[in-house]
C-alpha atoms as a PDB file:
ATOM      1  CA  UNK A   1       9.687  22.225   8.975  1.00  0.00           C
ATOM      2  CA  UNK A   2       7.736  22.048  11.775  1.00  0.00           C
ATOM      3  CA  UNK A   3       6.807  18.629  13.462  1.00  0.00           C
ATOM      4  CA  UNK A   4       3.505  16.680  15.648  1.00  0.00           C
ATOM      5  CA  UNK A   5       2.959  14.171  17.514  1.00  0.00           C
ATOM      6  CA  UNK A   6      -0.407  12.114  17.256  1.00  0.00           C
ATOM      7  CA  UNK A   7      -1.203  10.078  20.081  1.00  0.00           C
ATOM      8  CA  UNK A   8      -2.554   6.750  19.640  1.00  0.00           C
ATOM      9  CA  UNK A   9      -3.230   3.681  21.204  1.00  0.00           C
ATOM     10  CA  UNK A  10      -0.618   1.124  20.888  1.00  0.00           C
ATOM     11  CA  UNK A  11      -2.821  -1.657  18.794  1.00  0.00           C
ATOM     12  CA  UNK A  12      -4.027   1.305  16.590  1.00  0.00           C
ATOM     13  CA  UNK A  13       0.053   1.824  16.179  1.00  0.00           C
ATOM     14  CA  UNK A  14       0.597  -1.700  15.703  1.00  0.00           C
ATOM     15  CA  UNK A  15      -1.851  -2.018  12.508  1.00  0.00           C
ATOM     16  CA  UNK A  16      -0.045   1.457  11.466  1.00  0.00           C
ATOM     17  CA  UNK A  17       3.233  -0.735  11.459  1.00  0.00           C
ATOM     18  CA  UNK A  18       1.930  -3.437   9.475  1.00  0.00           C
ATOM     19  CA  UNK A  19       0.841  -1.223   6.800  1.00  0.00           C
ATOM     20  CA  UNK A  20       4.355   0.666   6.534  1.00  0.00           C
ATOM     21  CA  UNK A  21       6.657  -0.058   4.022  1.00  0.00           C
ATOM     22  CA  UNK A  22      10.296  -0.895   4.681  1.00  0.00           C
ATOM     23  CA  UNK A  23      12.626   1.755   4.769  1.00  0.00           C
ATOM     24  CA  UNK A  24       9.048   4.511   4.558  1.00  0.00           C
ATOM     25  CA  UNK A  25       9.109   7.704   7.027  1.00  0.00           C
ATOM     26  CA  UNK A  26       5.908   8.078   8.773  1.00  0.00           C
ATOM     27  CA  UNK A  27       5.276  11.304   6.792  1.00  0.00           C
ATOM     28  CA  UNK A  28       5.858   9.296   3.630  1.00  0.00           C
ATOM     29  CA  UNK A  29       3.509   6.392   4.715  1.00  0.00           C
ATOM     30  CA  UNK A  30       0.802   8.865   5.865  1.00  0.00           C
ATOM     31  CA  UNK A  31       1.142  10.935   2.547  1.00  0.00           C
ATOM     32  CA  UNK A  32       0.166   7.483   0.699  1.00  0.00           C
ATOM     33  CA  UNK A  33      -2.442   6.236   2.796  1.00  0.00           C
ATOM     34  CA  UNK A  34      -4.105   9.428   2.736  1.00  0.00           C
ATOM     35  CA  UNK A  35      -3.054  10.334  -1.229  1.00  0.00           C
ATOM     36  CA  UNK A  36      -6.103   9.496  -3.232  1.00  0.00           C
ATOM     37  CA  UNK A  37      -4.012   9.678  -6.095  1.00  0.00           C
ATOM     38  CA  UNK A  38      -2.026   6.222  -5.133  1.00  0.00           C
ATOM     39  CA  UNK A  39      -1.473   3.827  -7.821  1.00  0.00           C
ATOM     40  CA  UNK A  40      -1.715   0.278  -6.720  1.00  0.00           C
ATOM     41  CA  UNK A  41       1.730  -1.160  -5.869  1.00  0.00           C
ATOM     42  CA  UNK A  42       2.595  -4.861  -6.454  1.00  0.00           C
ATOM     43  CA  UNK A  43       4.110  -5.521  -2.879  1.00  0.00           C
ATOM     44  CA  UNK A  44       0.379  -4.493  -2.026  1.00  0.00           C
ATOM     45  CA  UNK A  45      -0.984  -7.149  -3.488  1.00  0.00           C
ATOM     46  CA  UNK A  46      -1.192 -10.986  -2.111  1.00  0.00           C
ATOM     47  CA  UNK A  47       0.452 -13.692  -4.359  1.00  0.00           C
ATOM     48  CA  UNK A  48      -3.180 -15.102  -5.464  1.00  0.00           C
ATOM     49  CA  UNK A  49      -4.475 -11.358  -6.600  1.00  0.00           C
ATOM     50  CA  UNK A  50      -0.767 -11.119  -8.742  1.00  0.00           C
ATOM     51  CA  UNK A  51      -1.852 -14.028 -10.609  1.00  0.00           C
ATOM     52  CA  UNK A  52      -5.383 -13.280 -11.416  1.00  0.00           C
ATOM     53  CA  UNK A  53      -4.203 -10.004 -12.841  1.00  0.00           C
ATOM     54  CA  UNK A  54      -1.354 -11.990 -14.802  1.00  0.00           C
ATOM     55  CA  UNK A  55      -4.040 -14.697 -16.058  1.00  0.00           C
ATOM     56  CA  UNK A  56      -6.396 -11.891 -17.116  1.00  0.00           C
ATOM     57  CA  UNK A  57      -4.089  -9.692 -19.054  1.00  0.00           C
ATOM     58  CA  UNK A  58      -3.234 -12.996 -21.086  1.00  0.00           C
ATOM     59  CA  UNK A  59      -6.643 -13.985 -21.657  1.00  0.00           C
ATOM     60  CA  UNK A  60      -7.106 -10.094 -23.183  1.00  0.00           C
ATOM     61  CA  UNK A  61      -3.991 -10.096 -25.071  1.00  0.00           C
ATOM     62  CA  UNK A  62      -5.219 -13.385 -26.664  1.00  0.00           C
ATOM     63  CA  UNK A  63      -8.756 -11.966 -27.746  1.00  0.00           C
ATOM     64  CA  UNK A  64      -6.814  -9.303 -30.036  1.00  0.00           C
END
């Protein structure tokens, strides 16, 4: 396998490193950023989008 580097500047590199996941190779993280294919994951969403999803599937599941 061969391997790059990709220079860039270090607050570019900072934001990369808040969007990483723990324990995520930089391959791995670039795949996903880059993978139109990406489901949504819950630990991408905040605490207040989690529960609007919740509340809406409820509100469908009652209207059956």
């Amino acid at each position: 396998m061969s391997r790059t580097s990709i220079p860039v500047n270090e607050s570019t590199k900072d934001r990369l490193d808040e969007l990483k996941q723990d324990g995520e190779t930089w391959d791995e993280f670039l795949r996903r950023v880059t993978s139109q294919d990406e489901p949504i994951r819950k630990d991408d969403l905040s605490e207040e989008a989690l529960d609007e999803i919740e509340k809406n599937i409820e509100r469908s599941r009652r209207s059956f």
